[in-house]
Each structure stands twice: as structure tokens, then as C-alpha cells.
C-alpha atoms as a PDB file:
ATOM      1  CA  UNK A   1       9.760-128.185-105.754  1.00  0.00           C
ATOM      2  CA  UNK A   2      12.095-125.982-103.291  1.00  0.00           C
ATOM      3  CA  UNK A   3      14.048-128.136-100.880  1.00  0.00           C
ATOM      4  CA  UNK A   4      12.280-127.683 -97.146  1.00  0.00           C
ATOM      5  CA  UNK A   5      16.001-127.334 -94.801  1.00  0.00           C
ATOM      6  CA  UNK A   6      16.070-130.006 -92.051  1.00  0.00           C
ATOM      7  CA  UNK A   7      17.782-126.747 -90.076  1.00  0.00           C
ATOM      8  CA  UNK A   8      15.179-124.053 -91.025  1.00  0.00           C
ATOM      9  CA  UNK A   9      11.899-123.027 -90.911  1.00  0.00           C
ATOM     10  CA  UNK A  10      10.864-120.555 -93.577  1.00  0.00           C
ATOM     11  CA  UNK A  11       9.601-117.648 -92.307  1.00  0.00           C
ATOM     12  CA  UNK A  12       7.960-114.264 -93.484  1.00  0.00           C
ATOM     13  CA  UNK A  13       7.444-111.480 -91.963  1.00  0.00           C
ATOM     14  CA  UNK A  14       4.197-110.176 -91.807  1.00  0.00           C
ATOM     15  CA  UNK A  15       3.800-106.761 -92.794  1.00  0.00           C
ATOM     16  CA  UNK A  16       0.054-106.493 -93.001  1.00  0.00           C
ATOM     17  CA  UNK A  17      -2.468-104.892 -90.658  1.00  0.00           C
ATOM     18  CA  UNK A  18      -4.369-107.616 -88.387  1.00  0.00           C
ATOM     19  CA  UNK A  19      -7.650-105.945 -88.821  1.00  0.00           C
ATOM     20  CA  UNK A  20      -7.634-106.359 -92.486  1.00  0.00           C
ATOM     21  CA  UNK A  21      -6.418-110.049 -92.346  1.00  0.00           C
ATOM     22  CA  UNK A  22      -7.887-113.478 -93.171  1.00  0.00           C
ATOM     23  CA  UNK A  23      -6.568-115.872 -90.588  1.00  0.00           C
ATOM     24  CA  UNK A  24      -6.663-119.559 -91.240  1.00  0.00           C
ATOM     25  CA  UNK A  25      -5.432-122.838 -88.693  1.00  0.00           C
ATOM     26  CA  UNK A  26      -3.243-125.367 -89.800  1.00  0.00           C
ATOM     27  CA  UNK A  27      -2.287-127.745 -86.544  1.00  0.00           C
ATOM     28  CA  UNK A  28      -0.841-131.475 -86.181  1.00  0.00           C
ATOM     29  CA  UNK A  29      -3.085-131.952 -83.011  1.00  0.00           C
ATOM     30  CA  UNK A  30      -5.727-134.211 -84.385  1.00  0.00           C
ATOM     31  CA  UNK A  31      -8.736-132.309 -84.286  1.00  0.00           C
ATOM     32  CA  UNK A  32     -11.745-132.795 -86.162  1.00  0.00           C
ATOM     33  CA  UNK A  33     -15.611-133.077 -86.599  1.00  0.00           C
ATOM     34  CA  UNK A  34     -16.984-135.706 -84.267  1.00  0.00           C
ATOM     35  CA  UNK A  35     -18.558-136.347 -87.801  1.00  0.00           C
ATOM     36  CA  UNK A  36     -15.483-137.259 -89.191  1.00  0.00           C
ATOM     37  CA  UNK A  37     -13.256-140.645 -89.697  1.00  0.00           C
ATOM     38  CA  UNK A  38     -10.876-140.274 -86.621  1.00  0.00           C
ATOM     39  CA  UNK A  39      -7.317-139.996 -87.191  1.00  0.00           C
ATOM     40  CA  UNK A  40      -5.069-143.663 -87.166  1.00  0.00           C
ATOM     41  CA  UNK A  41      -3.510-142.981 -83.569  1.00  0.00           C
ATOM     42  CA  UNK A  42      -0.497-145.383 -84.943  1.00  0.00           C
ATOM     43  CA  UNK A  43       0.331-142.789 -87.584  1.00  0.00           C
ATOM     44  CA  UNK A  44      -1.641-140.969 -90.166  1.00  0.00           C
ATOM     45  CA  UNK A  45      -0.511-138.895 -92.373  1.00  0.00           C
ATOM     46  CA  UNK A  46      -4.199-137.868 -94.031  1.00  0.00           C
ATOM     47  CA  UNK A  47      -6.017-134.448 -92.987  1.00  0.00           C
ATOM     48  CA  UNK A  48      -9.110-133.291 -92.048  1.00  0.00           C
ATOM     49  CA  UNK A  49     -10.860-129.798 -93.620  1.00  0.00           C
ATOM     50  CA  UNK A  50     -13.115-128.149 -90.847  1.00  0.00           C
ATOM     51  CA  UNK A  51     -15.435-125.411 -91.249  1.00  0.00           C
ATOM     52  CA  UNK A  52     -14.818-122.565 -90.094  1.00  0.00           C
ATOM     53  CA  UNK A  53     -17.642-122.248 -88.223  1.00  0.00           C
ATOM     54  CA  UNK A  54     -17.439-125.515 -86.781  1.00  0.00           C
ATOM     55  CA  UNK A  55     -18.424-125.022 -82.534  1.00  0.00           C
ATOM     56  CA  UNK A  56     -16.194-126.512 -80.076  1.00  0.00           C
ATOM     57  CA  UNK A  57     -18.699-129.210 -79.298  1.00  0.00           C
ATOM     58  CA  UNK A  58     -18.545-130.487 -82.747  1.00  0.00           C
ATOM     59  CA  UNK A  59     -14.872-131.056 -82.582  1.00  0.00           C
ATOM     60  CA  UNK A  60     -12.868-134.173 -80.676  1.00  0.00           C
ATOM     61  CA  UNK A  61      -9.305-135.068 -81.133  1.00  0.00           C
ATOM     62  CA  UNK A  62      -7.657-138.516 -81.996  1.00  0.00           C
ATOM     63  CA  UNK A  63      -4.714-137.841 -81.218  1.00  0.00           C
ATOM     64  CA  UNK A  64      -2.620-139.718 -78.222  1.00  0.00           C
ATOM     65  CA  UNK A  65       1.224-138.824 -78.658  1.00  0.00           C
ATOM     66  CA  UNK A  66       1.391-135.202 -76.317  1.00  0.00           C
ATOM     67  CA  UNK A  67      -1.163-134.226 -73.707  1.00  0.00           C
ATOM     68  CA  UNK A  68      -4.340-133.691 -74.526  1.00  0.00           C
ATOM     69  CA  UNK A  69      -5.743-133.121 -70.823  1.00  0.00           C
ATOM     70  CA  UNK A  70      -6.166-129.528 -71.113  1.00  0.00           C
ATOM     71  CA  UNK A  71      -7.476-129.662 -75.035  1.00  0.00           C
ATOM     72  CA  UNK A  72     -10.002-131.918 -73.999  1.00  0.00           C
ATOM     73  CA  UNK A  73     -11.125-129.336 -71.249  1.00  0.00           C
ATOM     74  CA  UNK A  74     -10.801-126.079 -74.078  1.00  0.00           C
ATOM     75  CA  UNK A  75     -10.069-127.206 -77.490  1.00  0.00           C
ATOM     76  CA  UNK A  76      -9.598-123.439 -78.159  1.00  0.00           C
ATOM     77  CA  UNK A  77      -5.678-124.061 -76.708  1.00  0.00           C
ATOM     78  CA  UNK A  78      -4.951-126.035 -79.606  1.00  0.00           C
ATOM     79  CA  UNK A  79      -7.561-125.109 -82.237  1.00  0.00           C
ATOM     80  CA  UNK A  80      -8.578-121.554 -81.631  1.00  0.00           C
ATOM     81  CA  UNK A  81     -11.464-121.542 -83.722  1.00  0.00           C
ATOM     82  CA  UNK A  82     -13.596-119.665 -81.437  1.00  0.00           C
ATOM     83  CA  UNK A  83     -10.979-117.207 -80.204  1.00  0.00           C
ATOM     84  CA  UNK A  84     -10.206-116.319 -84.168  1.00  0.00           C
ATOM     85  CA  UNK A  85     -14.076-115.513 -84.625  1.00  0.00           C
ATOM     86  CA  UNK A  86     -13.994-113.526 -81.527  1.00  0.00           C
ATOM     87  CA  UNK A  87     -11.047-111.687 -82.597  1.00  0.00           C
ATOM     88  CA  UNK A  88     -12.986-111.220 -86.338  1.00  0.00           C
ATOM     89  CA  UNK A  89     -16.048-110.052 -84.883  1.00  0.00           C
ATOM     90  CA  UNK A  90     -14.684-107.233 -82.893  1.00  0.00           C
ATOM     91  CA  UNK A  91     -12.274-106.117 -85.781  1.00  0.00           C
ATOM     92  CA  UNK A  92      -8.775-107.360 -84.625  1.00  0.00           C
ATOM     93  CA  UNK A  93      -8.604-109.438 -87.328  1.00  0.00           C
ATOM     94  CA  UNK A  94     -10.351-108.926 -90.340  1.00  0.00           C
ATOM     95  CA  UNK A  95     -11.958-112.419 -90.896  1.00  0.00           C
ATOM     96  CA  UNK A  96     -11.028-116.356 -91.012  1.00  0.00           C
ATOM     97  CA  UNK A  97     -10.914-118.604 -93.736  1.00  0.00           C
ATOM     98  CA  UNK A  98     -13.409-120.601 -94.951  1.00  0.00           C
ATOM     99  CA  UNK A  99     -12.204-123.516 -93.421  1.00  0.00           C
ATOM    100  CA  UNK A 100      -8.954-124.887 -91.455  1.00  0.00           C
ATOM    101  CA  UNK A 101      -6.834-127.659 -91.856  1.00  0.00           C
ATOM    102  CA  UNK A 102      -5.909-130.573 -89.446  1.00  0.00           C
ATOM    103  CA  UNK A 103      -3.568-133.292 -89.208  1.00  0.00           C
ATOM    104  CA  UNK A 104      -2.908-136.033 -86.631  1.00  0.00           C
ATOM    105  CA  UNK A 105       0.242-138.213 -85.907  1.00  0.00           C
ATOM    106  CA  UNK A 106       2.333-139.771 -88.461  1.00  0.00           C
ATOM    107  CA  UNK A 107       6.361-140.291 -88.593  1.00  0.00           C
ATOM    108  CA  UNK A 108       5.930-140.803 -92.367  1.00  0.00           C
ATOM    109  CA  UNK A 109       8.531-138.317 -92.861  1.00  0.00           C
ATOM    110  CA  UNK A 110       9.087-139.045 -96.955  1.00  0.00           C
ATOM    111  CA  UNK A 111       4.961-139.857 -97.040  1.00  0.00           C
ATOM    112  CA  UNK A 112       4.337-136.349 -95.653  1.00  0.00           C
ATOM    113  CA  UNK A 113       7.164-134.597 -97.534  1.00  0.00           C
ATOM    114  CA  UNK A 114       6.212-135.792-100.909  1.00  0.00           C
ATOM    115  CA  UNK A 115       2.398-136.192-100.590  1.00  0.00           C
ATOM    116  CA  UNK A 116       0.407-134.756 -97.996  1.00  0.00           C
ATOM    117  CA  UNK A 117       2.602-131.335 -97.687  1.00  0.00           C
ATOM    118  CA  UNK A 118       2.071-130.797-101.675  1.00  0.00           C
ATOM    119  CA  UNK A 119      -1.878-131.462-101.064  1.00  0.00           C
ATOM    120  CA  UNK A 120      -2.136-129.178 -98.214  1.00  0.00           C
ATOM    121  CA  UNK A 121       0.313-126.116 -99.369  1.00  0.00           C
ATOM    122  CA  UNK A 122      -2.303-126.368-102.188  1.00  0.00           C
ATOM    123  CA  UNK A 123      -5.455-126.891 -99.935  1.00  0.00           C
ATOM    124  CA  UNK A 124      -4.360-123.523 -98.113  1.00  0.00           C
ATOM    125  CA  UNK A 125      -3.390-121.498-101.006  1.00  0.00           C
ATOM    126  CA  UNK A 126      -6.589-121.979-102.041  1.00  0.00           C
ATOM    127  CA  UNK A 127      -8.211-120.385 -99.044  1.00  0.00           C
ATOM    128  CA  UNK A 128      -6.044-117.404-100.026  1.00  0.00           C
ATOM    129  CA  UNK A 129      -4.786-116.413 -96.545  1.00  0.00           C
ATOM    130  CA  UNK A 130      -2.575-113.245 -95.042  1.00  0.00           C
ATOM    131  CA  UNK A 131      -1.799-115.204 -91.911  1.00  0.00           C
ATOM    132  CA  UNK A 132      -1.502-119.032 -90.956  1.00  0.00           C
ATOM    133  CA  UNK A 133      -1.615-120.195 -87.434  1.00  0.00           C
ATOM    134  CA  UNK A 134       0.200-122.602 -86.780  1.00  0.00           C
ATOM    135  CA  UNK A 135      -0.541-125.309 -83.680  1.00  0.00           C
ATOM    136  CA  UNK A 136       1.177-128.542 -83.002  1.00  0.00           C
ATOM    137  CA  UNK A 137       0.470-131.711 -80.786  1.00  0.00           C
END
């Protein structure tokens, strides 16, 4: 497994066109189905998959460690699921995947390193994505 620098995030360029793109969300903010066990707010380091075309009233967060006022008010500021299917449907982006990923709080740095990262890199390669948003809590 390559070694994940405590002074460096790994980043690619993207060198695709947007309008040809799947787009997928990956976020720490706690988000998920109403439908769905809520996140531990004392630390969790498990995930939730949500469908893509899951509706902003079908979503809640359980997360309580950053401000949540205006998420609660637009959900779409942390999880734009609704922006990314506006953006599909009128051809800036090509599509979304399937489904998007979400994770709640958890300082279960070796936990997250050595179990949850492995199950989600895999989760998302799966969805086989050009672009990941990333969103954090």
C-alpha cells in the first residue's frame, strides 16, 4: 500500500473536459438517508453509500463537530447532490455516479488509515469516476 504523507495531499490534475465527466461526492460531513443508521456523533469511522438520486429531503446529517446551521438550511453546501444533477442535465458535466459516499466524525486516525480508507478507495474505484468532489465537516 503507498504511504499517504502527513505533509501532502496527492493531487492530479485534471485534464479532462467537464462535459464528458462522471462526477462523484465523497465528504466527512455526515450526511445520509433519513433511512439510514445515523452516524456515532462520538466518533465513527463507518460510511454511508447514497444514491445518486437521493432528494435533499431524504438526506439529514449526524454530524455535531463544525457548523451545521447553514447545511441544515441547504444541504446542497455540503453535499451538492442537486447542484451536480443540475450541472449534468444541462451538459456541464457529463453525468454523476451512481452513488456517493459519506462519512461522519471519527479521530480513529490508524482505524481509518488501515480500514475504512482501503474500503472506500475501493468503493469509489468501483463507480469508475473522472472527478471526485471532495467536502468536509
Amino acid at each position: 500500500m503507498t504511504e499517504i504523507s502527513r505533509f501532502c495531499i496527492p493531487y492530479t490534475p485534471f485534464v479532462g473536459k467537464l462535459e464528458t465527466s462522471r462526477v462523484g461526492i465523497v465528504t466527512t460531513t455526515g450526511v445520509h438517508l433519513r433511512t439510514q443508521p445515523p452516524f456515532t456523533p462520538e466518533g465513527d469511522t463507518s460510511y454511508r453509500l447514497i444514491p445518486a438520486e437521493a432528494t435533499t429531503d431524504q438526506l439529514t446529517i449526524t454530524h455535531e463537530h463544525y457548523d451545521r446551521s447553514e447545511a441544515l438550511k441547504d444541504i446542497n453546501c455540503v453535499f451538492p447532490v442537486e447542484t451536480l444533477r443540475a450541472l449534468a442535465a444541462e451538459g456541464t458535466l457529463g453525468s454523476t455516479t451512481s452513488e456517493h459516499l459519506s462519512m461522519g466524525f471519527s479521530q480513529a486516525l490508524r482505524e481509518i488509515k488501515e480500514k475504512a480508507a482501503p474500503e472506500i478507495a475501493d468503493t469509489v474505484r468501483k463507480w469508475k469516476p473522472d472527478i471526485i468532489l471532495l467536502t468536509a465537516g
